[in-house]
N, C-alpha and C. Protein backbone atom coordinates (compact mmCIF):
# COMPACT_ATOMS: atom_id res chain seq x y z
N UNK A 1 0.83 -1.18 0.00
CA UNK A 1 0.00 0.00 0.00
C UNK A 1 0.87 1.25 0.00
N UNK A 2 0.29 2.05 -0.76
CA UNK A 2 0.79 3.53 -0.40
C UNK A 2 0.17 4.44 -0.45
N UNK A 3 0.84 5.16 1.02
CA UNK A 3 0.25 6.01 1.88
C UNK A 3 0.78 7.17 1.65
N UNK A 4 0.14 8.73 1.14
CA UNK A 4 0.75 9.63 1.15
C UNK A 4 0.20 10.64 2.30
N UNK A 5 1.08 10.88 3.52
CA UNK A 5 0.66 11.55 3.94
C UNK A 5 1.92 13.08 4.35
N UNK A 6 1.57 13.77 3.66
CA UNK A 6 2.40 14.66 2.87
C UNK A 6 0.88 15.99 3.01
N UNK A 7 1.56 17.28 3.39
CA UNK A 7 0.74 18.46 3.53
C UNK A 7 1.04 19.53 2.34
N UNK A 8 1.56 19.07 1.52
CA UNK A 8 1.92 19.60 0.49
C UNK A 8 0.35 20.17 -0.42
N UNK A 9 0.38 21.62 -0.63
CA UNK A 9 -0.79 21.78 -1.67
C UNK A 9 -0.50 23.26 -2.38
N UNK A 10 -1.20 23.55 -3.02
CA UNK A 10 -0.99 24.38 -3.53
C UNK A 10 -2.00 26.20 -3.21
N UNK A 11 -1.53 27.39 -2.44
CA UNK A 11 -2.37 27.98 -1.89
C UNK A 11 -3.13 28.93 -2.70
N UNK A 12 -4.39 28.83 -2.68
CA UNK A 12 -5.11 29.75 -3.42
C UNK A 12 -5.48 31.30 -2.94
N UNK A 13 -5.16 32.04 -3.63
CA UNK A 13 -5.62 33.38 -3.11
C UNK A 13 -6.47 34.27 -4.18
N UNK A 14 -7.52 34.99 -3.40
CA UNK A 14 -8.87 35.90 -3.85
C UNK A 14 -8.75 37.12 -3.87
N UNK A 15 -8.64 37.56 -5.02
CA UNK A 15 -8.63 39.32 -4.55
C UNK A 15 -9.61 39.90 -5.39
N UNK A 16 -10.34 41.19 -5.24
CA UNK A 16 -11.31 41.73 -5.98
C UNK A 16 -10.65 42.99 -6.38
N UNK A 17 -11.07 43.61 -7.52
CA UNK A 17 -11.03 45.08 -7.41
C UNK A 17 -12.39 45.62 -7.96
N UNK A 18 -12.45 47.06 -7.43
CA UNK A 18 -13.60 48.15 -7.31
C UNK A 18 -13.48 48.88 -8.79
N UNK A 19 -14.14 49.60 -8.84
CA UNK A 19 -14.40 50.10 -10.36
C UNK A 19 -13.42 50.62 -10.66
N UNK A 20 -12.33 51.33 -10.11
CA UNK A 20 -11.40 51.91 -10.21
C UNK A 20 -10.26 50.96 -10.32
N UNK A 21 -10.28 49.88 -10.53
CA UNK A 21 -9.11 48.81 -10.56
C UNK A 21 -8.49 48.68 -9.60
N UNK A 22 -8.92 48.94 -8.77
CA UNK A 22 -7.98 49.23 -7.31
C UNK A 22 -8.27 47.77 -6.47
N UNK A 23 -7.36 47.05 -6.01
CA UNK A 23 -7.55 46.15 -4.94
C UNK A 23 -8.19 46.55 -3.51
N UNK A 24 -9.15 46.09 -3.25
CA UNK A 24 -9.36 46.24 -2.08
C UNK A 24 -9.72 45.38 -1.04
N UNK A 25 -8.75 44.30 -1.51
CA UNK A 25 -8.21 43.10 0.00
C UNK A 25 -7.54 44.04 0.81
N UNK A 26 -7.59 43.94 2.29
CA UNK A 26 -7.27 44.21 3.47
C UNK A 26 -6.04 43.97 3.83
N UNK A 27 -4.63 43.61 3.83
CA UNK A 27 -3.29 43.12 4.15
C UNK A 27 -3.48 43.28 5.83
N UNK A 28 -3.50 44.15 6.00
CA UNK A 28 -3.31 44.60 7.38
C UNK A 28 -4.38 45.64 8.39
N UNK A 29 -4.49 45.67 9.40
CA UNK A 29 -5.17 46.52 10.44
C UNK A 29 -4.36 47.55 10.43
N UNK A 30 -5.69 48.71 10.23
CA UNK A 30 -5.17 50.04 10.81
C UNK A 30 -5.73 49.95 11.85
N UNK A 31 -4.50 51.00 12.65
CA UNK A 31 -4.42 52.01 14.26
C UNK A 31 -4.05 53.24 14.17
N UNK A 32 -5.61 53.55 15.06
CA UNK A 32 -5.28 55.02 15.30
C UNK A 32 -5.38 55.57 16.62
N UNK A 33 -5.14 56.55 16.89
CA UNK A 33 -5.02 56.64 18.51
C UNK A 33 -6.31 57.74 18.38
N UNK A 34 -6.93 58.02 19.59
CA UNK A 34 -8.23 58.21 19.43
C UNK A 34 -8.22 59.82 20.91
N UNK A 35 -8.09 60.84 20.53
CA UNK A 35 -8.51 61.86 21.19
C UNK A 35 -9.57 62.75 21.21
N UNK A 36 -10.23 63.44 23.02
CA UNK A 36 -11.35 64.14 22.42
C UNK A 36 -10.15 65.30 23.30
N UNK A 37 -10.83 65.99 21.90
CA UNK A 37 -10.03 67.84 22.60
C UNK A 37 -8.70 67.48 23.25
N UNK A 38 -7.96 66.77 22.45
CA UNK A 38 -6.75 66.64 23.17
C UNK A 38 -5.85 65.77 23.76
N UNK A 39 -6.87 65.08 24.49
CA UNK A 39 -6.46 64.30 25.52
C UNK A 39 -6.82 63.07 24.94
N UNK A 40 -6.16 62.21 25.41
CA UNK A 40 -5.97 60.79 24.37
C UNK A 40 -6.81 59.90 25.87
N UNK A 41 -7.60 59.40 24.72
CA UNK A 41 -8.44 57.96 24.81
C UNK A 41 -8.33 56.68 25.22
N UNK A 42 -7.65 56.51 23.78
CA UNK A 42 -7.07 55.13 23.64
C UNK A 42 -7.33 55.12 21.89
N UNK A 43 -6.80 53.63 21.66
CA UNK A 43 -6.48 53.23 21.02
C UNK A 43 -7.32 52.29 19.94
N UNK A 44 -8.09 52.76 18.32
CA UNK A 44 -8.95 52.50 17.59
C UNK A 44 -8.11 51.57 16.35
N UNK A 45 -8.54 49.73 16.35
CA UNK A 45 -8.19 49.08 15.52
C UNK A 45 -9.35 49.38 14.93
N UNK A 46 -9.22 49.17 13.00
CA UNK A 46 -10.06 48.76 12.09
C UNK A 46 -9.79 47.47 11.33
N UNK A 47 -10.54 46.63 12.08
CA UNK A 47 -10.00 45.41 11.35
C UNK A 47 -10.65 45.01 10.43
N UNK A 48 -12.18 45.33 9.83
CA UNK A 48 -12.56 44.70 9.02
C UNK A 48 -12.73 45.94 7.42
N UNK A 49 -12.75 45.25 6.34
CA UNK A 49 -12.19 46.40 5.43
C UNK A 49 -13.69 47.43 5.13
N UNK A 50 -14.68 47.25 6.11
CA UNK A 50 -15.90 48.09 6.00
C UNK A 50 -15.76 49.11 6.74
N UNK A 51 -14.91 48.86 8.00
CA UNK A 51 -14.72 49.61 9.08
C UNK A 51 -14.19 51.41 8.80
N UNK A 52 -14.02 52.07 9.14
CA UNK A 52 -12.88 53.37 8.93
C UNK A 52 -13.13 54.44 10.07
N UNK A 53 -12.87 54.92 10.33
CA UNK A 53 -12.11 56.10 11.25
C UNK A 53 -14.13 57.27 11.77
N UNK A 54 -14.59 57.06 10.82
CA UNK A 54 -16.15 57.53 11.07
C UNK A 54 -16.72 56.67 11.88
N UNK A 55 -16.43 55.61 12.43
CA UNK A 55 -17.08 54.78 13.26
C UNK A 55 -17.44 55.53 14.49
N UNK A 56 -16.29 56.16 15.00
CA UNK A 56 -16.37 56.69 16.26
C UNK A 56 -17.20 57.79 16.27
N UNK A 57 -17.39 58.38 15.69
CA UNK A 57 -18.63 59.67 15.47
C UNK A 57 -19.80 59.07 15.01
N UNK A 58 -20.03 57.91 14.66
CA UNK A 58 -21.12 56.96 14.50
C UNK A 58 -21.31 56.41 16.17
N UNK A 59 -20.64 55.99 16.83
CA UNK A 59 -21.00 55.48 17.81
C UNK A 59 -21.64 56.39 19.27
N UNK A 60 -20.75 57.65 18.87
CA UNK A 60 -21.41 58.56 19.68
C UNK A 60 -21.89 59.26 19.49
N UNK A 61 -22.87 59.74 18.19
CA UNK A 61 -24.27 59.72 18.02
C UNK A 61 -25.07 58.65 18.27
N UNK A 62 -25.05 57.50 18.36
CA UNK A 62 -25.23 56.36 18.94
C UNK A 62 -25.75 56.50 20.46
N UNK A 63 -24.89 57.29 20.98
CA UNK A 63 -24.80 57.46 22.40
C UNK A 63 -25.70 58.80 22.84
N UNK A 64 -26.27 59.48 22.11
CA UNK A 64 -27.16 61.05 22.44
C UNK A 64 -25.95 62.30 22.00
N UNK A 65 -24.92 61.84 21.46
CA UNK A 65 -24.17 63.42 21.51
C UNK A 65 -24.04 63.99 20.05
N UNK A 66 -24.61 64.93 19.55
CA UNK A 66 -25.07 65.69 18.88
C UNK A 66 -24.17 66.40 18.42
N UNK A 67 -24.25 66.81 17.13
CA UNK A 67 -23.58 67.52 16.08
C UNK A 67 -21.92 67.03 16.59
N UNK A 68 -21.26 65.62 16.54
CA UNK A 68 -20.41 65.26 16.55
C UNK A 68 -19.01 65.51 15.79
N UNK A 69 -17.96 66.09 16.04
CA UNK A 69 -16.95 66.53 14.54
C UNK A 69 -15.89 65.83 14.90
N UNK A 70 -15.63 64.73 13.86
CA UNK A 70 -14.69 63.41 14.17
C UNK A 70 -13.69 63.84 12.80
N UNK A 71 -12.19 64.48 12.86
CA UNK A 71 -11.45 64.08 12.23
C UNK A 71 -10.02 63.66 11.99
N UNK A 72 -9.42 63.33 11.11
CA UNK A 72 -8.14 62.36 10.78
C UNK A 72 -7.65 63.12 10.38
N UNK A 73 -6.12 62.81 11.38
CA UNK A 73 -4.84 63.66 11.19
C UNK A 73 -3.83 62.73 11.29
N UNK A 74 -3.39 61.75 10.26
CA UNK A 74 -2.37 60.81 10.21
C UNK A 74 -2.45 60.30 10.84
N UNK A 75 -2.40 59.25 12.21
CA UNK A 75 -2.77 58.17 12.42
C UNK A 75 -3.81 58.90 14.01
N UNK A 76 -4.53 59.83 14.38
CA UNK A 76 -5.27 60.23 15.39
C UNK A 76 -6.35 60.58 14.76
N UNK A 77 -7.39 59.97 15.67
CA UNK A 77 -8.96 60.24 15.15
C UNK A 77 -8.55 61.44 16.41
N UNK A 78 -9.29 62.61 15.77
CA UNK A 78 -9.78 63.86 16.80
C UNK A 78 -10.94 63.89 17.07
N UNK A 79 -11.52 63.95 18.30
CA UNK A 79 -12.99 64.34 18.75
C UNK A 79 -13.15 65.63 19.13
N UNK A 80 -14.24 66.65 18.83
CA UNK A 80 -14.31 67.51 19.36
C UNK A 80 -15.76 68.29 19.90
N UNK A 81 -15.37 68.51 20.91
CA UNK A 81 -16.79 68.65 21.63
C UNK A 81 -16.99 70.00 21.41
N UNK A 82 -18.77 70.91 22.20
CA UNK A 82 -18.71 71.62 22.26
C UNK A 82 -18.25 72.70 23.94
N UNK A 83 -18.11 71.60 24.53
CA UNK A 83 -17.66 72.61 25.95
C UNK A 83 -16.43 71.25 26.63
N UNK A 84 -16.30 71.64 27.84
CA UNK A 84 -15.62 70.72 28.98
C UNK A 84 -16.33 69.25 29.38
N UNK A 85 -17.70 69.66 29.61
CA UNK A 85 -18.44 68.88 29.95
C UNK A 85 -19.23 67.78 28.88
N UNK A 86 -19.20 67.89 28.14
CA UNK A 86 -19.55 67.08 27.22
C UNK A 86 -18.28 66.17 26.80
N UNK A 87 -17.18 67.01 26.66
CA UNK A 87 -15.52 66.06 26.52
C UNK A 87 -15.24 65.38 27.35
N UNK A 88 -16.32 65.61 28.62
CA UNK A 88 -15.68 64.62 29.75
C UNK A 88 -16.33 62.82 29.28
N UNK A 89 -17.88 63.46 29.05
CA UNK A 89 -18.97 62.26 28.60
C UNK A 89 -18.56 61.49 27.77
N UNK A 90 -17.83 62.08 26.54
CA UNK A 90 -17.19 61.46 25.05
C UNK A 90 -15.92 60.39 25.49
N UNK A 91 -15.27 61.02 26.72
CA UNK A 91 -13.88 60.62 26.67
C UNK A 91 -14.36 59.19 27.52
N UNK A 92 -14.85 59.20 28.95
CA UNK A 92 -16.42 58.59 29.41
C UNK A 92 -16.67 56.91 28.36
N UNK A 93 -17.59 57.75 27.28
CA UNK A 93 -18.02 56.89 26.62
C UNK A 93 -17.33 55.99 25.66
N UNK A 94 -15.92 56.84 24.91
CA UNK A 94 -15.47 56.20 24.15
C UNK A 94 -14.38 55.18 25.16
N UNK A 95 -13.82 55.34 26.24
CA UNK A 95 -13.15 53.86 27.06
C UNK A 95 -13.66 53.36 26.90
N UNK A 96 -14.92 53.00 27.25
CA UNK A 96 -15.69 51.76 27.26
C UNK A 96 -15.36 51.19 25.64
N UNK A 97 -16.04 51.97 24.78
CA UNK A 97 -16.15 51.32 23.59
C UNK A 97 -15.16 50.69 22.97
N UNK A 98 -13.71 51.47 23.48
CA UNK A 98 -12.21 51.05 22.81
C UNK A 98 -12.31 49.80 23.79
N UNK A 99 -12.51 49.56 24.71
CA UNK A 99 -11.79 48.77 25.36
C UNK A 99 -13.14 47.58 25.04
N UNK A 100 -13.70 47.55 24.60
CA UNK A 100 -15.03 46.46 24.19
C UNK A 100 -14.39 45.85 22.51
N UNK A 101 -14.08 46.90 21.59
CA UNK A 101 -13.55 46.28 20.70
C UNK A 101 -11.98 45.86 20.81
């Protein structure tokens, strides 16, 4: 008898592109570090390739906070509130959330 037991195969790989010819398989997770008004948060993986950097201003409208302004400055999401007290709630709300994903 013969027995091949041998892991040998050959690996297949899938990639798509978007109208623009552009690949848009995922290689790797982005990180961004995540501040409101300043003061740092923590720390925002996007691991899935739907994900991006608007999440977090999605989540806290999510949460009751209103007219939200979330933006990207090379690898820091900025939050910005309208007073002290509301930056406290954001900063508050988003631990939890970083530390859940």
């Amino acid at each position: 008898m013969n027995y091949n037991y041998s892991n040998i195969g050959v690996p297949v790989f899938f990639t798509t592109r978007d109208n623009n010819n552009q690949d848009t398989t995922k290689l790797f997770e982005d990180r961004y570090e995540v501040f409101v008004e300043g003061k740092y948060v923590g720390e925002k993986t996007l691991y899935a390739q739907n994900e991006d950097f608007h999440d977090v201003g999605d989540f806290l409208e999510r949460q009751g906070f209103q007219n939200v302004e979330v933006e990207l400055n090379g690898d820091h999401i900025i939050v910005h509130a309208d007073n002290g007290e509301e930056a406290s709630r954001m900063r508050q709300a988003l631990e939890v959330y970083l530390k859940n994903r």
